[in-house]
C-alpha atoms as a PDB file:
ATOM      1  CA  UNK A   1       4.660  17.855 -24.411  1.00  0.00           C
ATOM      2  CA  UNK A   2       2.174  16.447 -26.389  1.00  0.00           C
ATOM      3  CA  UNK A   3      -1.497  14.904 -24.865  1.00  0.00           C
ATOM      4  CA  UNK A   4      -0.008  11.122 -24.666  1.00  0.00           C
ATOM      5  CA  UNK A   5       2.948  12.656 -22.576  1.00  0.00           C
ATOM      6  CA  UNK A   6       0.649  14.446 -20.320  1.00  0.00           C
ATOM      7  CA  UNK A   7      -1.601  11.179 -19.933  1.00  0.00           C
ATOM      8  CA  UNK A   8       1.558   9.586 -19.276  1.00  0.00           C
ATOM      9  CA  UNK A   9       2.129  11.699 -16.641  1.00  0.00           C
ATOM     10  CA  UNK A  10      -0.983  11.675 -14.793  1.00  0.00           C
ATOM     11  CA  UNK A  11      -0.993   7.878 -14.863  1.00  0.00           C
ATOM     12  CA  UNK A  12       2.272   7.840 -13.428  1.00  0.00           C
ATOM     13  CA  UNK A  13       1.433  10.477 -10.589  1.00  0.00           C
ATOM     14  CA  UNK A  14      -2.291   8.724  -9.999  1.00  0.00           C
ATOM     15  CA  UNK A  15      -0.082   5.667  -9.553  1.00  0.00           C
ATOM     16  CA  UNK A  16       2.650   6.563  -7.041  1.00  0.00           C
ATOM     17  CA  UNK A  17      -0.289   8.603  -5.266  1.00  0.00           C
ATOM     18  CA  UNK A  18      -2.691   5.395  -5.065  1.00  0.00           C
ATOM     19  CA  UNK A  19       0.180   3.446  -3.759  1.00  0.00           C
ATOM     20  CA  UNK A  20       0.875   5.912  -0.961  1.00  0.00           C
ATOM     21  CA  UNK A  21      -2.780   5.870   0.363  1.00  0.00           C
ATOM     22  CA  UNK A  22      -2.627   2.127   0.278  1.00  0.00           C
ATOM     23  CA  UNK A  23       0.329   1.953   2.296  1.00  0.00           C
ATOM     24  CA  UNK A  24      -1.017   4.830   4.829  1.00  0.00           C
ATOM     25  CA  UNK A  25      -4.256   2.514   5.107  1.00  0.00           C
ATOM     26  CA  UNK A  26      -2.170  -0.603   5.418  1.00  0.00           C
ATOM     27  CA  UNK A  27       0.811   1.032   7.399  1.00  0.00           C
ATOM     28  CA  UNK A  28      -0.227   3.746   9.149  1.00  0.00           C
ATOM     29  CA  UNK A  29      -3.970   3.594  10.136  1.00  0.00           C
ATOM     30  CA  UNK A  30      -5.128   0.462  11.812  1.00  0.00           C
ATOM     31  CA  UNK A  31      -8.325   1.190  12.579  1.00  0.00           C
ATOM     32  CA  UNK A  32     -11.289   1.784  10.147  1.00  0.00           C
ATOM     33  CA  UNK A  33      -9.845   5.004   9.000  1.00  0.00           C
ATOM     34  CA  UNK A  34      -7.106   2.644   7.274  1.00  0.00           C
ATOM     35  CA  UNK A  35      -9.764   0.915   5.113  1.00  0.00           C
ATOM     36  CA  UNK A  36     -11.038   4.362   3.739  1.00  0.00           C
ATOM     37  CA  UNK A  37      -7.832   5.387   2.816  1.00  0.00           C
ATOM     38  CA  UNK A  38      -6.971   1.607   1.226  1.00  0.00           C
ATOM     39  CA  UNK A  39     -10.214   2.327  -0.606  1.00  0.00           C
ATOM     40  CA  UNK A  40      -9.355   6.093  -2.128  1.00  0.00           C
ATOM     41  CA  UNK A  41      -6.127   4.206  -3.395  1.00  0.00           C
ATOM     42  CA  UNK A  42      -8.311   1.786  -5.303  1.00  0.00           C
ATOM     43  CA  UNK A  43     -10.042   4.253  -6.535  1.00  0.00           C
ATOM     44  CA  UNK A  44      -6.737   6.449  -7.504  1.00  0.00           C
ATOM     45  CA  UNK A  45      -5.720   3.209  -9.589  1.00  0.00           C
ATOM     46  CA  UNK A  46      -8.886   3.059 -11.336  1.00  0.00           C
ATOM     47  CA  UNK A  47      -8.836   6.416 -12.900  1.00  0.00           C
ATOM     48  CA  UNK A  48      -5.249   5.966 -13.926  1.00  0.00           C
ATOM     49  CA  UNK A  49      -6.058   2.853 -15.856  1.00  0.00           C
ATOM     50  CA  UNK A  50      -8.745   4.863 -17.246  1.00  0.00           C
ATOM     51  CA  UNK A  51      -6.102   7.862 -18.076  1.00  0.00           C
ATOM     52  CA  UNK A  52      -3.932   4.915 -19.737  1.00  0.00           C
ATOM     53  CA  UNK A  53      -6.300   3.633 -21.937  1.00  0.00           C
ATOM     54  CA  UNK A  54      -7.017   7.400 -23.013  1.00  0.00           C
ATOM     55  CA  UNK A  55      -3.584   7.934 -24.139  1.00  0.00           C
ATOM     56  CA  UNK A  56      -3.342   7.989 -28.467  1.00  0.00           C
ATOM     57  CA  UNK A  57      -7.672   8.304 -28.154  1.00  0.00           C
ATOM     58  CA  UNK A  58      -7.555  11.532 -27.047  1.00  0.00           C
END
């Protein structure tokens, strides 16, 4: 595996994990706990864009 494939990876691990904490905060938690996690998802997308636009940079 080569650094692209890795970044590949990550992004598509950051993704499915972002999506999970969304869901929990959308699902799971409705109280204010639920916006914290919908927030941490957010965040998990943001640094897999970042990894994305890494990939052939790097």
């Amino acid at each position: 595996m080569n650094k692209n494939t890795v970044l590949a990876w990550a992004t598509f691990i950051m993704i499915i994990v972002g999506i999970g904490l969304i869901a929990l905060g959308a699902f799971r938690y409705n109280d204010i706990a639920g916006w914290g996690f919908a927030a941490v998802g957010v965040g998990f997308f943001a640094i897999a864009w970042v990894f994305n636009a890494l990939k052939g940079r790097v």
